[in-house]
C-alpha atoms as a PDB file:
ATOM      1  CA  UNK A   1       3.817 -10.447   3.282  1.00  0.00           C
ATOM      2  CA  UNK A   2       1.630  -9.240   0.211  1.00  0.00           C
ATOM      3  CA  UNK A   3      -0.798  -6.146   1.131  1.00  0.00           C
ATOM      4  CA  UNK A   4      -4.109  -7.174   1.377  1.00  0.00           C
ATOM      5  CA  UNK A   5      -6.291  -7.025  -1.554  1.00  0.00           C
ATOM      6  CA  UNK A   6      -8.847  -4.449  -2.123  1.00  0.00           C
ATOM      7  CA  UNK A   7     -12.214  -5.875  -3.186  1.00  0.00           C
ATOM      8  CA  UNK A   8     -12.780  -4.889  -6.968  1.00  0.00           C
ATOM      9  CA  UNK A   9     -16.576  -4.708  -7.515  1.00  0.00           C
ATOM     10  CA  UNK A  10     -16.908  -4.734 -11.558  1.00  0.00           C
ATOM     11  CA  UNK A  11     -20.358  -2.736 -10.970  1.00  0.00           C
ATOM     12  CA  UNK A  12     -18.654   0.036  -8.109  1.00  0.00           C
ATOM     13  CA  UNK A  13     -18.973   4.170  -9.551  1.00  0.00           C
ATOM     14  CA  UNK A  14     -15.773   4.987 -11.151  1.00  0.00           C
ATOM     15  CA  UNK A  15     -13.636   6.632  -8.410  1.00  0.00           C
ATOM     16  CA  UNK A  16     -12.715  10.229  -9.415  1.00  0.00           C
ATOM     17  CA  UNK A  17      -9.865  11.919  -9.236  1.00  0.00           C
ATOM     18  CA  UNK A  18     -11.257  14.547  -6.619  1.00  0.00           C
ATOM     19  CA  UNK A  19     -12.303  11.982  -4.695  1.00  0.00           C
ATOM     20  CA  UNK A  20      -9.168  10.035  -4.457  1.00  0.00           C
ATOM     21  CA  UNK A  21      -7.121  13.198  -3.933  1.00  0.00           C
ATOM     22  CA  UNK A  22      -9.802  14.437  -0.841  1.00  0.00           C
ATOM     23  CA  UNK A  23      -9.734  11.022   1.036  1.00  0.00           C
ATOM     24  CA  UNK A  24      -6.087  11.136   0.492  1.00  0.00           C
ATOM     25  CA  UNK A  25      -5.245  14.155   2.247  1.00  0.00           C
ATOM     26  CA  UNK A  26      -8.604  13.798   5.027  1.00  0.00           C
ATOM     27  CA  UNK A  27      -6.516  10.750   5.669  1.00  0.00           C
ATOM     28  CA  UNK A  28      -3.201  11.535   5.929  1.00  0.00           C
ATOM     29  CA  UNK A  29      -3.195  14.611   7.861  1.00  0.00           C
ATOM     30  CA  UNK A  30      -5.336  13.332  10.826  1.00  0.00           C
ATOM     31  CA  UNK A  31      -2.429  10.609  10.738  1.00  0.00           C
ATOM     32  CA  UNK A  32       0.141  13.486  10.912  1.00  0.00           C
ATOM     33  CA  UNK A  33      -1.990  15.455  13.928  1.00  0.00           C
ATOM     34  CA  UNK A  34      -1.994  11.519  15.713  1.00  0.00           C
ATOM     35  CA  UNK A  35       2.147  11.197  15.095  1.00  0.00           C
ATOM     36  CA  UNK A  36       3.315  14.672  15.895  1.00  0.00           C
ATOM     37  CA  UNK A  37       1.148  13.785  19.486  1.00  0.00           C
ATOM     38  CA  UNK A  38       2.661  10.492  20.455  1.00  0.00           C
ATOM     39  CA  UNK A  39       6.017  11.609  19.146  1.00  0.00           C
ATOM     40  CA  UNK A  40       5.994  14.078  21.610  1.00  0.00           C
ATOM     41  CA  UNK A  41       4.700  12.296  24.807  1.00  0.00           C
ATOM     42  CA  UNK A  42       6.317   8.954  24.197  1.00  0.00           C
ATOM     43  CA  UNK A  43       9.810  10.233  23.735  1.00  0.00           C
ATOM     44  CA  UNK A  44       9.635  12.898  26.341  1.00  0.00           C
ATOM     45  CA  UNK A  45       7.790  10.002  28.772  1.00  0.00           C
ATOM     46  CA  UNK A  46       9.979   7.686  27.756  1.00  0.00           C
ATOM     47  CA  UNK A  47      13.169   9.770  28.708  1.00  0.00           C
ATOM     48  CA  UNK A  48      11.417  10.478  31.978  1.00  0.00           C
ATOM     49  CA  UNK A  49      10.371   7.093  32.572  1.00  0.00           C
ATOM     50  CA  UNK A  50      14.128   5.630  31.259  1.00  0.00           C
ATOM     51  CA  UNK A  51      12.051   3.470  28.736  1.00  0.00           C
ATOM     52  CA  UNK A  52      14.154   2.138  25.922  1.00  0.00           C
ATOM     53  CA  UNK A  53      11.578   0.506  24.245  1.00  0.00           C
ATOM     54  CA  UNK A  54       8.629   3.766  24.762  1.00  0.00           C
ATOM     55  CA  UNK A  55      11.430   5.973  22.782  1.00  0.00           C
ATOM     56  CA  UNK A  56      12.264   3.379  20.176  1.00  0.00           C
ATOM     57  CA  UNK A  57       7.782   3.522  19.633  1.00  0.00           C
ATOM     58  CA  UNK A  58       8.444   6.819  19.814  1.00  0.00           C
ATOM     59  CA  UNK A  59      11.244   7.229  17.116  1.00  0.00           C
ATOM     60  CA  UNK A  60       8.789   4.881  15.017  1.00  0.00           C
ATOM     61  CA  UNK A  61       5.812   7.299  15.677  1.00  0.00           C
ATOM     62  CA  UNK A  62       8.308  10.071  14.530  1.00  0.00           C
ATOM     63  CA  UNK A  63       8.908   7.746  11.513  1.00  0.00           C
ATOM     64  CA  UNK A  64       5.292   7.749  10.683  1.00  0.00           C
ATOM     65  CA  UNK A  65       4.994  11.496  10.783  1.00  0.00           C
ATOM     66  CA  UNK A  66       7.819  11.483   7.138  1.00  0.00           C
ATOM     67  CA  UNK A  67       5.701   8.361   5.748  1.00  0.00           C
ATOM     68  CA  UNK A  68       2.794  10.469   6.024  1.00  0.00           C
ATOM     69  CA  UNK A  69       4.303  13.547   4.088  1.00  0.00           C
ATOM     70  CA  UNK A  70       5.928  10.901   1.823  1.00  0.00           C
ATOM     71  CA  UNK A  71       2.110  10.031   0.890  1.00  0.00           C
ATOM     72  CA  UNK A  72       1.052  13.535   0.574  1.00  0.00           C
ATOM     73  CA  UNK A  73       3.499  14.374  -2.032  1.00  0.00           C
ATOM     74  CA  UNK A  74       2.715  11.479  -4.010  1.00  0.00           C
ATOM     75  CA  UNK A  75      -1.010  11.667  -4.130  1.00  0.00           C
ATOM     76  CA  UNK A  76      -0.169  15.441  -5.246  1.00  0.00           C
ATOM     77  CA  UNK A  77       2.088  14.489  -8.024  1.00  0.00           C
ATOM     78  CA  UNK A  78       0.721  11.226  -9.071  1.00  0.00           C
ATOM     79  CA  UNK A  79      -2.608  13.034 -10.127  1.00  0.00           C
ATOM     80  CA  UNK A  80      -0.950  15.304 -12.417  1.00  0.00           C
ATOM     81  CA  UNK A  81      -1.962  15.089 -16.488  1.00  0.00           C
ATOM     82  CA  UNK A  82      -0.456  13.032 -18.508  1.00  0.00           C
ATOM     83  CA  UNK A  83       2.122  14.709 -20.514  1.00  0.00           C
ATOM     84  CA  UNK A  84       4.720  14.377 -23.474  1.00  0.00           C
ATOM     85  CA  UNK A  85       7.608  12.737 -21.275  1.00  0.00           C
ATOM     86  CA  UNK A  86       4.742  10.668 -19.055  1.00  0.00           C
ATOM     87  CA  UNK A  87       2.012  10.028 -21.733  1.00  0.00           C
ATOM     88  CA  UNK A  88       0.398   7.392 -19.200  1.00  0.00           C
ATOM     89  CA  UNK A  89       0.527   9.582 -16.425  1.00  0.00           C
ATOM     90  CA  UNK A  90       1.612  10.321 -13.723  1.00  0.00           C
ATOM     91  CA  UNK A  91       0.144   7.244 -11.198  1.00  0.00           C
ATOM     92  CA  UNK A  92       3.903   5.587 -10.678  1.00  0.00           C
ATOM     93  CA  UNK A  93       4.536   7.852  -7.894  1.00  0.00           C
ATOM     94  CA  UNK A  94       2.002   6.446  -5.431  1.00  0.00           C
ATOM     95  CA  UNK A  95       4.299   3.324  -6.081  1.00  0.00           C
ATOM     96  CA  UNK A  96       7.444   4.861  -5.377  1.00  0.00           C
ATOM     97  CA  UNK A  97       6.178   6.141  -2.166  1.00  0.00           C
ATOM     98  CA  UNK A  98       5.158   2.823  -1.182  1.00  0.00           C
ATOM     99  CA  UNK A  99       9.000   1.723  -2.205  1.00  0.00           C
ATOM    100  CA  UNK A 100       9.894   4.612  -0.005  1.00  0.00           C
ATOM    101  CA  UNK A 101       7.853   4.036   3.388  1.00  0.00           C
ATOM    102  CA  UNK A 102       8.965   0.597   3.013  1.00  0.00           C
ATOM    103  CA  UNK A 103      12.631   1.973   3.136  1.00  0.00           C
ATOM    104  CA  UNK A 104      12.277   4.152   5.664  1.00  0.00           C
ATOM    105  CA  UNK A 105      11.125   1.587   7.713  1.00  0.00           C
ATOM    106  CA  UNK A 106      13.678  -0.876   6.818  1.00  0.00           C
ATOM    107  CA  UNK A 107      16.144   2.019   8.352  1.00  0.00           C
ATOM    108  CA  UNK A 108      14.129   2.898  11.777  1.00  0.00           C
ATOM    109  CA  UNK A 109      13.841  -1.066  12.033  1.00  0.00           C
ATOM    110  CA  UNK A 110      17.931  -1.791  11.875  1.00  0.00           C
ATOM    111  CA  UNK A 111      18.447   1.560  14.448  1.00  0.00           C
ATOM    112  CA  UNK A 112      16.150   0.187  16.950  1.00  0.00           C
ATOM    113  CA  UNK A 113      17.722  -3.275  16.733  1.00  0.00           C
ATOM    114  CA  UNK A 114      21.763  -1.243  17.358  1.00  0.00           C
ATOM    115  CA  UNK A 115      20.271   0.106  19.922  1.00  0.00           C
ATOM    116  CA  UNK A 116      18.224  -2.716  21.729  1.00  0.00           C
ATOM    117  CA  UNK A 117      21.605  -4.449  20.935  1.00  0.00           C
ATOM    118  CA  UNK A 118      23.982  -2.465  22.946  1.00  0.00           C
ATOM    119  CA  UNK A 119      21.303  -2.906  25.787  1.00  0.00           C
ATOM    120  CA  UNK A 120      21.231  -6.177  25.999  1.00  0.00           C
ATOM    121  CA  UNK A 121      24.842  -6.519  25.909  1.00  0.00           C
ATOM    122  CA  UNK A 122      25.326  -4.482  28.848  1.00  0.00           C
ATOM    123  CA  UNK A 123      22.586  -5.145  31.221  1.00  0.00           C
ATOM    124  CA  UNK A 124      24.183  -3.404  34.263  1.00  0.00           C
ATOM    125  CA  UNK A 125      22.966  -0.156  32.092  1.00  0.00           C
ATOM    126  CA  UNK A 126      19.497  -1.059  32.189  1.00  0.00           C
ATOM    127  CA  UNK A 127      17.200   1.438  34.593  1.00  0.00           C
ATOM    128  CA  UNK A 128      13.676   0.351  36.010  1.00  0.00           C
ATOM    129  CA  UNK A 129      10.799   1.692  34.506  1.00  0.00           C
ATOM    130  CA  UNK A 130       8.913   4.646  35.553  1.00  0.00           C
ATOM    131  CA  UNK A 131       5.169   3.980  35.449  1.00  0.00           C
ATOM    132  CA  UNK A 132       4.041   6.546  33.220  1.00  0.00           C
ATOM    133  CA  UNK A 133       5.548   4.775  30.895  1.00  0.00           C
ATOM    134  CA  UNK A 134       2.676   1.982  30.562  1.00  0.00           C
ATOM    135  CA  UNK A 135      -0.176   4.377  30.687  1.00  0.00           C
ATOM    136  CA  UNK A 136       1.668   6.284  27.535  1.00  0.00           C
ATOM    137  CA  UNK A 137       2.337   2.805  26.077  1.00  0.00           C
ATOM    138  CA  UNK A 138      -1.788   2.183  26.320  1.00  0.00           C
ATOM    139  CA  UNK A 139      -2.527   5.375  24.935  1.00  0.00           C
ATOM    140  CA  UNK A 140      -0.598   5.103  22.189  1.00  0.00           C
ATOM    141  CA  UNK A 141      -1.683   1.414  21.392  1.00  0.00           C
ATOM    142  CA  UNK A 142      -5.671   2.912  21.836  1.00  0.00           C
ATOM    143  CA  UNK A 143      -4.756   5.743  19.503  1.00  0.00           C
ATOM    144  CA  UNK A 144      -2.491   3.251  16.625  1.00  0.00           C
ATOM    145  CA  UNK A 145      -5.522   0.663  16.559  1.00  0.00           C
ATOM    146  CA  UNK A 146      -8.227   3.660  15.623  1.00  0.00           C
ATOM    147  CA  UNK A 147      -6.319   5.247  13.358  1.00  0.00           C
ATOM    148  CA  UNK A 148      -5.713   2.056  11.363  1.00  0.00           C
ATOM    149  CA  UNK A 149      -9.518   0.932  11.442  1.00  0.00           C
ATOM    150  CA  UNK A 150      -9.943   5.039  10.246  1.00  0.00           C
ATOM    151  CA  UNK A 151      -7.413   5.104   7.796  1.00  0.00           C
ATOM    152  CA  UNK A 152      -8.259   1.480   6.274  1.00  0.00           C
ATOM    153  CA  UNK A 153     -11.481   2.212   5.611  1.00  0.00           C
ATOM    154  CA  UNK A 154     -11.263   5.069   3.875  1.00  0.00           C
ATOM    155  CA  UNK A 155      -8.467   3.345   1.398  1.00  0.00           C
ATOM    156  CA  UNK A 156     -10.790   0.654   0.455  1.00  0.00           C
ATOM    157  CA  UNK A 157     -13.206   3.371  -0.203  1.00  0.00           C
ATOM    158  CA  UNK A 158     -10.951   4.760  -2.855  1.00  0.00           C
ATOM    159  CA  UNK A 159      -9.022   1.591  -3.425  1.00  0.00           C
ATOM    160  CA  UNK A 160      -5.458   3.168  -3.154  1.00  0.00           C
ATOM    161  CA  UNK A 161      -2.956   0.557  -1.990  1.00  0.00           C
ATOM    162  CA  UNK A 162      -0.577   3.308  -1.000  1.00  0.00           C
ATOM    163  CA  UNK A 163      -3.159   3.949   1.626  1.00  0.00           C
ATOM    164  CA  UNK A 164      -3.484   0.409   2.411  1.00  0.00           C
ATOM    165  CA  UNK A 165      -0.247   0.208   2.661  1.00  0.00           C
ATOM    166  CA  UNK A 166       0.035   3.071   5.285  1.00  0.00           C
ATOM    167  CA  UNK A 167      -2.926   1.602   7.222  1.00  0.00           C
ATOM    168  CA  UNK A 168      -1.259  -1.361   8.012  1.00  0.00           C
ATOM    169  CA  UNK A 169       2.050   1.104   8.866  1.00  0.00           C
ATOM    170  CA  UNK A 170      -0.283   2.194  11.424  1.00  0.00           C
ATOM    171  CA  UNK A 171      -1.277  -1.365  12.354  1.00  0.00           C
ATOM    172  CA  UNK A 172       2.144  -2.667  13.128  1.00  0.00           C
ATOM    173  CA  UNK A 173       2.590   0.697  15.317  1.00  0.00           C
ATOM    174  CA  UNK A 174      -0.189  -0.663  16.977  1.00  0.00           C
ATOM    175  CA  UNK A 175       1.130  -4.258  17.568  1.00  0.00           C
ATOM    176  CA  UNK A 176       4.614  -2.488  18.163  1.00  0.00           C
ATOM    177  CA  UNK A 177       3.093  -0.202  21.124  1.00  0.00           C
ATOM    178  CA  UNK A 178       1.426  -3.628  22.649  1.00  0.00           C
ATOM    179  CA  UNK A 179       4.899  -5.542  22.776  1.00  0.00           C
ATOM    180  CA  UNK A 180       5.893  -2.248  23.889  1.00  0.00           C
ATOM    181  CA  UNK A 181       3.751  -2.171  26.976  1.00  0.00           C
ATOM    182  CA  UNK A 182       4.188  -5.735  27.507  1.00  0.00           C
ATOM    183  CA  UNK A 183       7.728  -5.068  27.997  1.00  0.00           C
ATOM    184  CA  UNK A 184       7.352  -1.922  30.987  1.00  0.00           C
ATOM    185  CA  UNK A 185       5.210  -4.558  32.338  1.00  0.00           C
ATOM    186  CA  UNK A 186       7.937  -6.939  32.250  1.00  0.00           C
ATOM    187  CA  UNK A 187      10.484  -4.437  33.902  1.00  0.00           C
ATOM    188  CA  UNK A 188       7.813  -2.859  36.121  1.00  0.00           C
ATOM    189  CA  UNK A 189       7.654  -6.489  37.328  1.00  0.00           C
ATOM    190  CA  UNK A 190      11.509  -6.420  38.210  1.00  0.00           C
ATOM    191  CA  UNK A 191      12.315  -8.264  35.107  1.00  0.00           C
ATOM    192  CA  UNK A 192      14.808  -5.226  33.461  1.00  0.00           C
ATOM    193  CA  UNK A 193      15.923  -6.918  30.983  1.00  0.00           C
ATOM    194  CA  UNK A 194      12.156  -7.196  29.331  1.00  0.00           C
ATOM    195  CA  UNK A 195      12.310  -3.473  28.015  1.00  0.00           C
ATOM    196  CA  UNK A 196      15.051  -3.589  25.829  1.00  0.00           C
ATOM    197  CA  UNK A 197      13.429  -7.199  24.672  1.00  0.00           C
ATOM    198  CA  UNK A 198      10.305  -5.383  23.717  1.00  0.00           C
ATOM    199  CA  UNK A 199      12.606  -2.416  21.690  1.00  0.00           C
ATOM    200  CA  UNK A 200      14.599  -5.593  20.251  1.00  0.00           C
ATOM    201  CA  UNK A 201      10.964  -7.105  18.752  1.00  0.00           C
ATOM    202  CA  UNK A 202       9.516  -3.655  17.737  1.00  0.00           C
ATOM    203  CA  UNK A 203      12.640  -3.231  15.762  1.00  0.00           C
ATOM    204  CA  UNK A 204      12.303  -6.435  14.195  1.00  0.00           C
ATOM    205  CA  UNK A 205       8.582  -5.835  13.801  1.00  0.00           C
ATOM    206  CA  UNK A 206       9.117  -2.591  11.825  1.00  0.00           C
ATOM    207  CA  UNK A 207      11.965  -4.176   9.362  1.00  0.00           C
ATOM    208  CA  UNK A 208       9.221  -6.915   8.633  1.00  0.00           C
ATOM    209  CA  UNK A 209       6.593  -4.404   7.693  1.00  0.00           C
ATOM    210  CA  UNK A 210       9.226  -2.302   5.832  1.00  0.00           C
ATOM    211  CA  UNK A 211      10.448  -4.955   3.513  1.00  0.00           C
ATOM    212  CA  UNK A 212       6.849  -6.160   2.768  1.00  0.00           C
ATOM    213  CA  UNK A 213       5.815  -2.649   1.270  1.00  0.00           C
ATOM    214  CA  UNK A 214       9.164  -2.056  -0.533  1.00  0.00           C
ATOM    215  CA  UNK A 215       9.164  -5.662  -2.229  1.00  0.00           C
ATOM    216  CA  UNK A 216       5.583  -5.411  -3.482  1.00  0.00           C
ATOM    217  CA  UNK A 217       6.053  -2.106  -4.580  1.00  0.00           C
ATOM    218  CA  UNK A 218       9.292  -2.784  -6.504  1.00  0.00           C
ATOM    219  CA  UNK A 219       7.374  -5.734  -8.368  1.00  0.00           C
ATOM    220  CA  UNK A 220       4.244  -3.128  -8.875  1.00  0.00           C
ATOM    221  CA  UNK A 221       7.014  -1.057 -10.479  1.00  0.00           C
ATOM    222  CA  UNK A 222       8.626  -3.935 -12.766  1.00  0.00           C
ATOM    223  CA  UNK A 223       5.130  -4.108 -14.711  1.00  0.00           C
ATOM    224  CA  UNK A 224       3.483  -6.990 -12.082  1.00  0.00           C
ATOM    225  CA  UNK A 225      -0.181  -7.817 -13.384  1.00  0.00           C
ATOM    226  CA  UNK A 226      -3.365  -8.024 -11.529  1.00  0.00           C
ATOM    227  CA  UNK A 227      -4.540 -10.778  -9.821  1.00  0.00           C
ATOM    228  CA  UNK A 228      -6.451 -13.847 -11.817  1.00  0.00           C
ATOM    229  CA  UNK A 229      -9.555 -12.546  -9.748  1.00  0.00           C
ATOM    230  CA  UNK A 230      -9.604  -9.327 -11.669  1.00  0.00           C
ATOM    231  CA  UNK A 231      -7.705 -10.262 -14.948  1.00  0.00           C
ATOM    232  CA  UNK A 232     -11.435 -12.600 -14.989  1.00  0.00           C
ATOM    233  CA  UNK A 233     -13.665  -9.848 -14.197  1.00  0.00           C
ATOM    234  CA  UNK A 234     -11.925  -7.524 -16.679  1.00  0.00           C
ATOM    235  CA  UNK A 235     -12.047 -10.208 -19.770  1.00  0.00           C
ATOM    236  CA  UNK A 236     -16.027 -11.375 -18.397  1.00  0.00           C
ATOM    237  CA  UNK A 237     -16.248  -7.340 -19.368  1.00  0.00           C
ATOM    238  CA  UNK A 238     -15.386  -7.849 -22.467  1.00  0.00           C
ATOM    239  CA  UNK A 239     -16.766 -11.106 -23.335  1.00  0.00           C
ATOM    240  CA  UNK A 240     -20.444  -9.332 -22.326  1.00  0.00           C
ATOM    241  CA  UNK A 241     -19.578  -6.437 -24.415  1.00  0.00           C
ATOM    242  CA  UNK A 242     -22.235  -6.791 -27.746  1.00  0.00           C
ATOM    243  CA  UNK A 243     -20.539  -8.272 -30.596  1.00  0.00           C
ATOM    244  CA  UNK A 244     -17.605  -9.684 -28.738  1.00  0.00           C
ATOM    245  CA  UNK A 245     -17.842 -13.601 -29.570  1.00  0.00           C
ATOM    246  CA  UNK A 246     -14.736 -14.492 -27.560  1.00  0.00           C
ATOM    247  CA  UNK A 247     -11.458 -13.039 -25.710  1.00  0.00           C
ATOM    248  CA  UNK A 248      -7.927 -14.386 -25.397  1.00  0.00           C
ATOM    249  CA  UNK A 249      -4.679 -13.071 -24.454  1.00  0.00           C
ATOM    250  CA  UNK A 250      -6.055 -10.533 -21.534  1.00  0.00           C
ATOM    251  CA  UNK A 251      -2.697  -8.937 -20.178  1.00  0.00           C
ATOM    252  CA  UNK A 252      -2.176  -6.375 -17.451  1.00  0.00           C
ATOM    253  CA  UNK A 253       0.448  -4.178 -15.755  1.00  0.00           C
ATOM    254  CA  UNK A 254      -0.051  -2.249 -13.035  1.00  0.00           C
ATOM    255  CA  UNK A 255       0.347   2.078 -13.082  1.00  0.00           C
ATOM    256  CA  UNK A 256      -0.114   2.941  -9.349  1.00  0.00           C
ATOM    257  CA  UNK A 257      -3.290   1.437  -8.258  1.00  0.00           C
ATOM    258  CA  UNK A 258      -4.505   1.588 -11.817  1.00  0.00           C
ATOM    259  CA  UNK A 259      -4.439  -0.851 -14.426  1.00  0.00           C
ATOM    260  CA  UNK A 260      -2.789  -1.004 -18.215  1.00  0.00           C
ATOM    261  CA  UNK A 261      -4.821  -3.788 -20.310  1.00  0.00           C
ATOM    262  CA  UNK A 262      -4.044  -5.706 -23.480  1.00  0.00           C
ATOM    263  CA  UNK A 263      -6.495  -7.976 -24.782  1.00  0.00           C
ATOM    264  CA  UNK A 264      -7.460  -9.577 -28.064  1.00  0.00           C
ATOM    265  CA  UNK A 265     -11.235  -9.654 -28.947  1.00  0.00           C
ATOM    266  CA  UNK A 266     -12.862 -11.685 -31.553  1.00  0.00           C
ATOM    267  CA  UNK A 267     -15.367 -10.386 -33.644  1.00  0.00           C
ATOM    268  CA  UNK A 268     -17.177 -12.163 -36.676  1.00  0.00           C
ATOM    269  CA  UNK A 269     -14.800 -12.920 -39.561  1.00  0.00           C
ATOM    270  CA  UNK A 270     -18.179 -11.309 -42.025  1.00  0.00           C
ATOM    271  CA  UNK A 271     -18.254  -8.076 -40.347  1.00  0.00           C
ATOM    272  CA  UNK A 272     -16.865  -4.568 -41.689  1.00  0.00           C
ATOM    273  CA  UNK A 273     -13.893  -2.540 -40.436  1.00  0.00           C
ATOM    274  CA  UNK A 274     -16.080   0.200 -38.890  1.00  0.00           C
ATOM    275  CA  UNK A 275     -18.431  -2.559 -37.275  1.00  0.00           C
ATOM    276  CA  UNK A 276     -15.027  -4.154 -35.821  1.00  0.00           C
ATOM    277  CA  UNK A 277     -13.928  -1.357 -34.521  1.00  0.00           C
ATOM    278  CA  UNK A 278     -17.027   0.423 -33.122  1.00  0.00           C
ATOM    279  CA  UNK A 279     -17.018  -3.248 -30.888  1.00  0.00           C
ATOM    280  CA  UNK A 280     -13.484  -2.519 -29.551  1.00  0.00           C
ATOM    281  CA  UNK A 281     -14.557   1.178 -28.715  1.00  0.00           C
ATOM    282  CA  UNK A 282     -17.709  -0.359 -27.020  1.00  0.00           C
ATOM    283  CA  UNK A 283     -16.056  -3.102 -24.695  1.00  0.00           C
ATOM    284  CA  UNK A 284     -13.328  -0.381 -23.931  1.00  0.00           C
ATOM    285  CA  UNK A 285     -15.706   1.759 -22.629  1.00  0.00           C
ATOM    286  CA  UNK A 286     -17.446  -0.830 -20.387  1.00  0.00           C
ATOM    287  CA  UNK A 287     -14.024  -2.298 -19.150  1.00  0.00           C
ATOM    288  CA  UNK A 288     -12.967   1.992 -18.383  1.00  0.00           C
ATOM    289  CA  UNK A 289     -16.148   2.537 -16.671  1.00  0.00           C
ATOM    290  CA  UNK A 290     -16.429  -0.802 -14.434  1.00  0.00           C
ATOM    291  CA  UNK A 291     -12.894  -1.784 -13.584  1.00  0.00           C
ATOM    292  CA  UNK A 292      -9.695   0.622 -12.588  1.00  0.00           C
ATOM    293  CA  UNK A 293      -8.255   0.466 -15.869  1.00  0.00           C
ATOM    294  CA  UNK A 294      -6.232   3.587 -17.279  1.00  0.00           C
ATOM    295  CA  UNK A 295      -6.150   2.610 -20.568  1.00  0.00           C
ATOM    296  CA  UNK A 296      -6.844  -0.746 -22.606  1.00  0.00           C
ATOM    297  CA  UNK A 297      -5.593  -1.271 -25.732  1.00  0.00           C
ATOM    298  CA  UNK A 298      -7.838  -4.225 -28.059  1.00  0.00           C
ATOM    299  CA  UNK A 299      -6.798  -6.264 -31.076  1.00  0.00           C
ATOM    300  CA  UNK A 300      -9.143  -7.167 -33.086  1.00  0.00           C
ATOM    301  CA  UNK A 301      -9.450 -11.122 -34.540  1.00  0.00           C
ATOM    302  CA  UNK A 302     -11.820 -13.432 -36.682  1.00  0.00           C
ATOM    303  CA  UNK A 303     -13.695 -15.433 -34.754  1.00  0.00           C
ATOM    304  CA  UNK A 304     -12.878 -19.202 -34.602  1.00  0.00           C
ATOM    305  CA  UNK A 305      -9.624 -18.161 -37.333  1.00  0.00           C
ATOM    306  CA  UNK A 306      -6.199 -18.896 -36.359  1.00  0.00           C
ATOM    307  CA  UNK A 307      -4.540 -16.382 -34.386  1.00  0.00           C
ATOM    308  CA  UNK A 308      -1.657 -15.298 -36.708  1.00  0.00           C
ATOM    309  CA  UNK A 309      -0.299 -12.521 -34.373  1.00  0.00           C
ATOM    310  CA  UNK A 310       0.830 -15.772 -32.510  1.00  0.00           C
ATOM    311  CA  UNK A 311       2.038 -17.875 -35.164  1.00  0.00           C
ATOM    312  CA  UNK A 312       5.880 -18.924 -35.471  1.00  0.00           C
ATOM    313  CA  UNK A 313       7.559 -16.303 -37.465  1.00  0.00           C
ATOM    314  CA  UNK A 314       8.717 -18.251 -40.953  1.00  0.00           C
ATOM    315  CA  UNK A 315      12.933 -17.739 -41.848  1.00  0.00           C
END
């Protein structure tokens, strides 16, 4: 499952870097203060209670709390200057956290389903459910659903997909605490067997989720383009830029949630080098200041001329 896409708005501000670094961390941390909480009642409840699948939402809360501080060193690193080793920057490590979160919950997913496992295999082990247990479960699900609506607003604010992406981490916690209570429910109801069920679907719920994010990010990190949606915005930039008579050949890659461009303008043939090139500087500047584009690099052709940069090279 592809993260959802963040509306692109050609005429939106520019988003600074202050501001992307402030929502970042206003974010984050009120997700942190949210997962140390239910940690701490759901796997203490859930021990009380004898709730399997309360401490496996509860080991996935705890989860959350090292996806969160995964994020917050990224979004400090990836804003760092561009240097002699990293002349593009430094925006490549909101992806690798992305990779990461995705990893990490690839790993909680496979422990909850060893454990659910060995549950369901011996169902003599099984205890009945304290009820505590579903009025944590609710809580939790109450607390997962508002921080997602929170923390997905303020990413499309900024348009970070690393904070998309953690939204949505917050989202399936939220679908993961409903199967959860759905399954003390179950058990409560003298059906046992219903709360290691529910840990057995969380588990699968939070591999899902977890190879989503690291698959998207690790084709984010092999140089995947934007989308056609913006790839048109970005060369209907250019084509309104004065002087530009055409474009061709717009290319992108993507460096964290900004973009790299490559695109060929054409110019009249009758025109001087300086008038060429003050053009290019022109439509760069309109494609910088409306789109999220790091850098874009322009060629320069004659209008309505063959394109010889393209031409079979002659033996």
């Amino acid at each position: 499952m592809a993260l959802p896409i963040i509306d692109i708005n050609p005429e939106d501000d520019a988003i600074t870097v202050q501001q992307r670094i402030s929502a970042t961390q206003r974010s984050t941390w009120t997700s942190v203060v949210v997962n140390i909480f239910l940690t701490i009642i759901q796997i203490i409840t859930g021990i009380f209670a004898q709730s399997q699948a309360l401490i496996a939402d509860g080991i996935h809360s705890m989860s959350d709390l090292v996806a969160d501080f995964v994020v917050l060193f990224a979004s400090h690193h990836g804003q760092k200057d561009a240097d002699e080793d990293h002349p593009y920057g430094h925006y490549r490590y909101e992806t690798a956290a992305t990779f990461v979160l995705g990893g990490l919950l690839l790993a909680v997913g496979i422990g909850m389903l060893w454990s659910a496992g060995n549950k369901l295999l011996n169902p003599s082990t099984i205890a009945p459910v304290h009820i505590i247990a579903l009025w944590v479960a609710l809580i939790t699900l109450f607390a997962k659903e508002f921080l997602f609506r929170y923390m997905l607003k303020i990413a499309k604010s900024v348009k970070s997909s690393m904070l998309v992406a953690n939204a949505w981490h917050a989202r399936s916690d939220a679908a993961s605490s409903l199967v959860v209570s759905l399954g003390i429910i179950g058990n409560l109801l003298g059906y046992s067997i219903f709360d290691p069920i529910a840990a057995l679907i969380v588990g699968l719920m939070v591999m899902k989720m977890g190879w989503s994010f690291s698959w998207d990010a690790l084709h984010d990190l092999m140089d995947r383009g934007a989308d056609d949606l913006e790839v048109k915005a970005i060369q209907q930039t250019l084509l309104n830029a004065p002087g530009v008579e055409d474009v061709h050949d717009v290319r992108t890659r993507k460096m964290g949630d900004m973009l790299i461009v490559d695109a060929h303008i054409e110019v009249k043939a009758d025109i001087t080098v300086e008038e060429g090139h003050n053009i290019a500087v022109e439509a760069r500047r309109q494609v910088l200041q409306r789109h999220r584009v790091l850098n874009l690099m322009t060629h320069i052709d004659p209008w309505k001329r063959p394109d010889l940069d393209h031409a079979p090279i002659q033996s």
